[in-house]
N, C-alpha and C. Protein backbone atom coordinates (compact mmCIF):
# COMPACT_ATOMS: atom_id res chain seq x y z
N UNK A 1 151.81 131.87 64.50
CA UNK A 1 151.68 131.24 63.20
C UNK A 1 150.83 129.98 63.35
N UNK A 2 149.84 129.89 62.63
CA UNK A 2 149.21 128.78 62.70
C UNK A 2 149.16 127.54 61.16
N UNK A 3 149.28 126.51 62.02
CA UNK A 3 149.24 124.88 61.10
C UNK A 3 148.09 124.90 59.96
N UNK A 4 148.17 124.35 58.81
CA UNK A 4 147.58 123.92 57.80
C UNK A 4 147.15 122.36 58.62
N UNK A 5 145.94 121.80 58.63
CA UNK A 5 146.09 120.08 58.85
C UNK A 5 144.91 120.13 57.48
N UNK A 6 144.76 118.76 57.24
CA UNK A 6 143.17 118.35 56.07
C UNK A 6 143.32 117.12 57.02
N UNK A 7 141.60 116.68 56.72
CA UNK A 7 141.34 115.33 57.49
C UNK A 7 139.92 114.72 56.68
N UNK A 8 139.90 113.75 56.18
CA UNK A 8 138.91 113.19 55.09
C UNK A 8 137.73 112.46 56.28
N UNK A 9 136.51 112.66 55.76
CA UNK A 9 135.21 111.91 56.68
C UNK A 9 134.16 112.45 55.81
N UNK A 10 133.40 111.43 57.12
CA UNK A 10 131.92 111.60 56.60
C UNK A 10 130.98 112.90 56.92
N UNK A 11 130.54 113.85 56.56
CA UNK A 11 130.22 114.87 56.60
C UNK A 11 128.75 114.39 57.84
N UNK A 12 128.73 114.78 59.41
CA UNK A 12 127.34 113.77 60.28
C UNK A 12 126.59 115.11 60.38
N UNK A 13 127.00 116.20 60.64
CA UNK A 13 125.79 117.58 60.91
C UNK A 13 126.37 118.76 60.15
N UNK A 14 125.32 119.07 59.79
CA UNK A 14 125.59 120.85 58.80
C UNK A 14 124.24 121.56 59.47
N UNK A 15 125.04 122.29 59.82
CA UNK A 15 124.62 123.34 61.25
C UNK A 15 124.01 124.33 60.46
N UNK A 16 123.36 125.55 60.82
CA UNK A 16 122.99 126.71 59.88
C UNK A 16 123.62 127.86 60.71
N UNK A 17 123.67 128.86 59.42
CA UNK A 17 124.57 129.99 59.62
C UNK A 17 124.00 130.78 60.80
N UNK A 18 125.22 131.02 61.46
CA UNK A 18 124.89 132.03 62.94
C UNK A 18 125.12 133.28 62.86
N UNK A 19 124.17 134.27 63.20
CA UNK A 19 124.96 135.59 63.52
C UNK A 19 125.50 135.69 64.62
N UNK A 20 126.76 135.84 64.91
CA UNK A 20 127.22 135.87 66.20
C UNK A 20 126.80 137.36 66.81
N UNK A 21 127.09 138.47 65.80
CA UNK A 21 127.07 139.75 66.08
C UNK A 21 127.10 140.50 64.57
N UNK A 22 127.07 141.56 64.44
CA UNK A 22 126.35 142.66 63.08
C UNK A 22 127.63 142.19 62.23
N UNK A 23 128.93 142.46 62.84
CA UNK A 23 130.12 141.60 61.83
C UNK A 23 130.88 140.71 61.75
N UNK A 24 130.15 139.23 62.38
CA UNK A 24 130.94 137.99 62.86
C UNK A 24 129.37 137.41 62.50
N UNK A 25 129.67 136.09 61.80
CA UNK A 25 129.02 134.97 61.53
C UNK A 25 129.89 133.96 61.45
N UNK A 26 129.05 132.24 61.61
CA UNK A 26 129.64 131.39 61.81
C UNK A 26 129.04 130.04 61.76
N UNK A 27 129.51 129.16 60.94
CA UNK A 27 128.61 127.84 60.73
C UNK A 27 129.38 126.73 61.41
N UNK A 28 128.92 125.84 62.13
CA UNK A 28 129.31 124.79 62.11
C UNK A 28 128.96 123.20 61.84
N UNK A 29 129.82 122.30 61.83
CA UNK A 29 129.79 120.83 60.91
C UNK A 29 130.02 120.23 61.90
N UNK A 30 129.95 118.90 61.95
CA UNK A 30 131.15 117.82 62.25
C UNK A 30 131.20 116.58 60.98
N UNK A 31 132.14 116.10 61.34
CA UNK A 31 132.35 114.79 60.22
C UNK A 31 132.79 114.15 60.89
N UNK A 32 132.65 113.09 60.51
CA UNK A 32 132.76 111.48 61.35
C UNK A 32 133.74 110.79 60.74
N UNK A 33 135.36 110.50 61.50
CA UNK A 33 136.63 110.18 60.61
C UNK A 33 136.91 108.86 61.28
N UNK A 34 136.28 107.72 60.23
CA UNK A 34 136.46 106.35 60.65
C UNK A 34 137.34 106.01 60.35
N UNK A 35 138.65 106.27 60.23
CA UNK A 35 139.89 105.47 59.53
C UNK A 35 140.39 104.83 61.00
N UNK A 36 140.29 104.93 61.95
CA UNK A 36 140.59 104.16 62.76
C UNK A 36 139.53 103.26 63.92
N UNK A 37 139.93 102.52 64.74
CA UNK A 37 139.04 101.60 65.18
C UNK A 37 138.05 102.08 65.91
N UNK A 38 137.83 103.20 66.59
CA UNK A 38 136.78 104.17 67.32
C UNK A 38 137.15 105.45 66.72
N UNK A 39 135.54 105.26 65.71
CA UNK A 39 135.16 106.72 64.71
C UNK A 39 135.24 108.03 66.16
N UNK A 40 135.51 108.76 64.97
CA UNK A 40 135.74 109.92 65.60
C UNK A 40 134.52 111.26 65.43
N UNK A 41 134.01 111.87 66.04
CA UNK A 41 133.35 112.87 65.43
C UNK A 41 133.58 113.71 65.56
N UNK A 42 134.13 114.93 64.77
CA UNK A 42 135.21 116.08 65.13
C UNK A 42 134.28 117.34 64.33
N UNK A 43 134.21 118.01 65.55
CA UNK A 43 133.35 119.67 65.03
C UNK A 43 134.09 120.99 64.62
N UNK A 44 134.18 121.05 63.70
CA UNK A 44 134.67 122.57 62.89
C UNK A 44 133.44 123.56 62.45
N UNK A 45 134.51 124.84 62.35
CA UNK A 45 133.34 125.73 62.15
C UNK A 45 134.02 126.83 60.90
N UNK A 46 133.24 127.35 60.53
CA UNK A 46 133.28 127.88 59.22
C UNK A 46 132.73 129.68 59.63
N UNK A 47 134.02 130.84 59.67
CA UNK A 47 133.30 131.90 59.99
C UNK A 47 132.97 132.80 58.00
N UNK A 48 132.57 134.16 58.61
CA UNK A 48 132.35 135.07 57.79
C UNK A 48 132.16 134.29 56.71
N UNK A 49 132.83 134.47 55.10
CA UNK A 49 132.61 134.31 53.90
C UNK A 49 132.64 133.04 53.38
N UNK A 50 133.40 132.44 54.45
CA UNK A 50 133.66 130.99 54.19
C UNK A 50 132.63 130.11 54.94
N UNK A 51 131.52 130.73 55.24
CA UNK A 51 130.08 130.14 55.73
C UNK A 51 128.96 129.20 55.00
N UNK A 52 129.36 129.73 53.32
CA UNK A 52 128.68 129.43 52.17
C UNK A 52 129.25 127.68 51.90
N UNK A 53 130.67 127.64 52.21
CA UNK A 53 131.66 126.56 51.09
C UNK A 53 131.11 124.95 52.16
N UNK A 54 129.83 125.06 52.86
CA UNK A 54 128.94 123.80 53.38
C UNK A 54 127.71 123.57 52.57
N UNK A 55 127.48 124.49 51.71
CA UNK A 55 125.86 124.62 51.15
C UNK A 55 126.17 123.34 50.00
N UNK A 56 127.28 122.88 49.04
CA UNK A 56 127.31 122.38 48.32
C UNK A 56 127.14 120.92 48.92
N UNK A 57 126.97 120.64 50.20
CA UNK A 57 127.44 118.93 50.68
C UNK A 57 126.18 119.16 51.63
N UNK A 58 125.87 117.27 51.48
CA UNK A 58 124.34 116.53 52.36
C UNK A 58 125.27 116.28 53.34
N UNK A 59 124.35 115.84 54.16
CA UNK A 59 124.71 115.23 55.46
C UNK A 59 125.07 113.85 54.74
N UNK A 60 125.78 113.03 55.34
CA UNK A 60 126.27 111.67 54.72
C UNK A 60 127.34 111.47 53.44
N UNK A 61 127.87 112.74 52.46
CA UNK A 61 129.11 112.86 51.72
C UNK A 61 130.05 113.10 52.29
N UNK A 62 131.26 111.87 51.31
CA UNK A 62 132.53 112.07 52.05
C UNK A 62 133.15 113.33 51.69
N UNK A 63 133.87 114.03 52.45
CA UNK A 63 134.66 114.88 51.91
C UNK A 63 135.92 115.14 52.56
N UNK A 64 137.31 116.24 52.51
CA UNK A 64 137.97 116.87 52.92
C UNK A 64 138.05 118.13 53.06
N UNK A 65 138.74 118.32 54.30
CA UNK A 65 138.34 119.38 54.96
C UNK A 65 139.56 120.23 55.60
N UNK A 66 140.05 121.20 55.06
CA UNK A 66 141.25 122.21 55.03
C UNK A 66 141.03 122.94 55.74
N UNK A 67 141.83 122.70 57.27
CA UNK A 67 141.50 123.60 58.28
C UNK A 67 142.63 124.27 59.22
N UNK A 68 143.01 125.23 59.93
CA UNK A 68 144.00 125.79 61.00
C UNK A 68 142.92 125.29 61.94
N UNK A 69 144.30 125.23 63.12
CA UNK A 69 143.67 124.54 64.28
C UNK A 69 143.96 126.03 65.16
N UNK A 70 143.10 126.58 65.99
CA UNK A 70 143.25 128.37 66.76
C UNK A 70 142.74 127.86 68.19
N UNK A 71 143.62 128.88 68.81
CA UNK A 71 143.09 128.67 70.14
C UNK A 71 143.23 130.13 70.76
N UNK A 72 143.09 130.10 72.39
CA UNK A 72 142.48 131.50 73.07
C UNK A 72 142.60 131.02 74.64
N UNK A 73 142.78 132.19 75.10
CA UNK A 73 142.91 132.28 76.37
C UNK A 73 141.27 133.32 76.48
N UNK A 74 140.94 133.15 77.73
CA UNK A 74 139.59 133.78 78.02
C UNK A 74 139.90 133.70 79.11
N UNK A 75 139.57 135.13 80.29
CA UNK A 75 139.64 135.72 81.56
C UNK A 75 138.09 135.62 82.21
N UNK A 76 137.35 135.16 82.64
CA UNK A 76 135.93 135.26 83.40
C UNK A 76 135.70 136.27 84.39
N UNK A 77 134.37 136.76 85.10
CA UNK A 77 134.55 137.46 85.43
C UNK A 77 134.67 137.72 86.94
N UNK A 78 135.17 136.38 86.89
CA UNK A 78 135.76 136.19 88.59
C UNK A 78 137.26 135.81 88.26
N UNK A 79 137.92 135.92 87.47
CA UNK A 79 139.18 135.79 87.49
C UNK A 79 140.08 134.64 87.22
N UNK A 80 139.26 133.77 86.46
CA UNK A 80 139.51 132.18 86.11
C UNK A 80 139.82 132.26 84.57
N UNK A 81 140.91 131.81 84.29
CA UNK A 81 141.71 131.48 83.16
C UNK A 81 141.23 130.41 82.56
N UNK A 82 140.86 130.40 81.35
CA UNK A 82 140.35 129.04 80.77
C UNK A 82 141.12 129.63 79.32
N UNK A 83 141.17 127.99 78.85
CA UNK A 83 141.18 128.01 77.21
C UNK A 83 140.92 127.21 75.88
N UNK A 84 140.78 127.53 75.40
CA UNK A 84 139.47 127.13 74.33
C UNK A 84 140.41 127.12 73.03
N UNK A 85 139.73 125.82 72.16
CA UNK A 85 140.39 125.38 70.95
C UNK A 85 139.33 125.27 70.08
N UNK A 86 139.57 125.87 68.43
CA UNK A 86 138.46 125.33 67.67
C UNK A 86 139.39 125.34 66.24
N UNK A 87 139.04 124.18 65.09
CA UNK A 87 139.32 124.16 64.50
C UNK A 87 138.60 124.68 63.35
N UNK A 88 139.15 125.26 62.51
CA UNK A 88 138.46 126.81 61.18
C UNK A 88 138.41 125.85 60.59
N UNK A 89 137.74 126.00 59.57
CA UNK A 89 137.87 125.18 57.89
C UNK A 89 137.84 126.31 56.94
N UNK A 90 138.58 125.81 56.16
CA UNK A 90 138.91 127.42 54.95
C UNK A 90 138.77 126.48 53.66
N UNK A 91 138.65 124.81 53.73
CA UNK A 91 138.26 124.65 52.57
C UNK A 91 137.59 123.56 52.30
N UNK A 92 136.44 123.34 52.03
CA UNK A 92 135.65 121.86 51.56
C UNK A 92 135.80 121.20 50.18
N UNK A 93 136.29 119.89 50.50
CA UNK A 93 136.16 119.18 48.99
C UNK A 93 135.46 117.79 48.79
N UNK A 94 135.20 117.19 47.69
CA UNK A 94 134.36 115.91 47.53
C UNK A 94 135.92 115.24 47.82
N UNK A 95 135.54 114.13 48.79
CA UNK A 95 136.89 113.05 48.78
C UNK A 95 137.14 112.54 47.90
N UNK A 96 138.84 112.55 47.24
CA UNK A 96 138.90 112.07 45.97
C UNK A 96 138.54 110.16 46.21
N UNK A 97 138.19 109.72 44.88
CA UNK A 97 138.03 108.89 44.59
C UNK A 97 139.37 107.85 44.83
N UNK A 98 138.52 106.55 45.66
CA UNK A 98 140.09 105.82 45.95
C UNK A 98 140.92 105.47 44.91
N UNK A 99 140.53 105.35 43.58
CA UNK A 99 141.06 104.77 42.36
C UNK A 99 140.94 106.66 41.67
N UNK A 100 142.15 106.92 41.13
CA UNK A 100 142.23 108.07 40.59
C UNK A 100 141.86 107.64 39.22
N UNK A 101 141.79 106.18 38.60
CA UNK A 101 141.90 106.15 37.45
C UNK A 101 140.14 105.87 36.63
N UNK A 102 140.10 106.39 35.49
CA UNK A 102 138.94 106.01 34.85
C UNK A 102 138.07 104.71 35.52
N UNK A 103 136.50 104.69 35.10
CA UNK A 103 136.05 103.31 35.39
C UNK A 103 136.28 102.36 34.04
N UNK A 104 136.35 101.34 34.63
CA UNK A 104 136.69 100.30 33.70
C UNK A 104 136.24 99.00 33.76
N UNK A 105 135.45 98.64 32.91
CA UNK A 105 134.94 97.19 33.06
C UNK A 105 136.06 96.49 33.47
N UNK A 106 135.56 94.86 33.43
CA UNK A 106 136.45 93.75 34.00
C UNK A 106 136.40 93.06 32.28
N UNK A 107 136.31 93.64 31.45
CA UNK A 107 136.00 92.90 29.89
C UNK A 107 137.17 92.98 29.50
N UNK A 108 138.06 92.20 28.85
CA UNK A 108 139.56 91.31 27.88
C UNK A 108 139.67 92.66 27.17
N UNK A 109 140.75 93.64 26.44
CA UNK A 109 140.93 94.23 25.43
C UNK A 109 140.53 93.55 23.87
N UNK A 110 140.18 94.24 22.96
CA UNK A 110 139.64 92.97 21.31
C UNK A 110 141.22 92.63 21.42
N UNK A 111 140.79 91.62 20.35
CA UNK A 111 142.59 91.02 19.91
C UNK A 111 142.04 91.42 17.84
N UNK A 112 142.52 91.12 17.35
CA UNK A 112 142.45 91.53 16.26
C UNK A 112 141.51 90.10 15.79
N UNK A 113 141.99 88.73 16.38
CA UNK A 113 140.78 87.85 16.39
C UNK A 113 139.07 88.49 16.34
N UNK A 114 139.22 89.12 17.34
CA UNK A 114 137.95 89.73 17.72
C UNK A 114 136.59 90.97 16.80
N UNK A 115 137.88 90.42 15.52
CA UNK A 115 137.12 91.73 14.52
C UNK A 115 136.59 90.88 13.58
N UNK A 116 135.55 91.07 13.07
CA UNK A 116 134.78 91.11 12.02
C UNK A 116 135.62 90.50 10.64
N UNK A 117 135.40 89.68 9.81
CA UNK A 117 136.49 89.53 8.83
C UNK A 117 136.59 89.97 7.90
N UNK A 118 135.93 91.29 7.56
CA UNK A 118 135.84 91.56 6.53
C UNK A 118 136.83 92.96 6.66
N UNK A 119 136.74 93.44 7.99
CA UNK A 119 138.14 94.62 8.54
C UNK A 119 139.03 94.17 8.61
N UNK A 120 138.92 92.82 9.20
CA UNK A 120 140.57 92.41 9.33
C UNK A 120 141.53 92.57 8.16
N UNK A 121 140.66 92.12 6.76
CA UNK A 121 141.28 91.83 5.74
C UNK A 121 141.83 93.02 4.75
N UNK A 122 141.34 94.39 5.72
CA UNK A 122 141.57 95.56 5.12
C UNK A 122 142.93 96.19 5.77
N UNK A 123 143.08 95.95 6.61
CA UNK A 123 144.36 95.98 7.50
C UNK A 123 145.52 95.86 7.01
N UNK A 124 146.26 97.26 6.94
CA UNK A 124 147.44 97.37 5.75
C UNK A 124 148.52 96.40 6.49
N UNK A 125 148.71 95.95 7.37
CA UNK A 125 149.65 95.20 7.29
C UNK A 125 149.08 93.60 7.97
């Protein structure tokens, strides 16, 4: 069974699509995750259908990035055990905005002062 993780950055390389073989393709990224004091640059890869969901993002947009983390054992052909980790991405998004809320000037709300006097005076109460 494999983990769900997401991890928000700066989108640093968008790789172009690979044929690995006639029914395996495969793209890979990295993004650059500065939230701590030594940025990080962490490479994911994107197979088959989910090769496309990089075409929408430049190099330099923030985004998030919905990925299982997979790994593998591999036998060589002298008999040496190695193993290998890569993290999938199954989903790209624009990083939400730090303020979820509308933009908003720094300008006072009107006060009813603030109207015209000829509305004010129409003002049923």
């Amino acid at each position: 069974m494999s983990s769900e993780f997401k991890i928000a950055g700066s989108l640093k390389v968008k790789g172009n699509e690979q044929a690995v073989s006639e029914k395996f393709r495969k793209r890979e990224f990295v993004i650059t995750d500065a939230s701590s004091q030594y940025p990080q640059h962490i490479s994911f890869q994107l197979t088959q259908d989910k090769c496309g969901l990089l075409d929408a993002y430049n190099v330099g947009d923030e985004i998030t990035v919905s990925f299982n983390l997979r790994g593998r054992e591999w036998k060589s052909p002298q008999g040496e055990i190695k193993y290998f980790n890569s993290l999938e991405a199954w989903r790209i998004e624009r990083k939400a905005e730090t303020a979820q809320q509308p933009h908003q000037d720094n300008y006072p709300a009107p006060t009813i002062e603030d109207m015209p006097m000829d509305v004010k005076d129409d003002l049923p109460f």
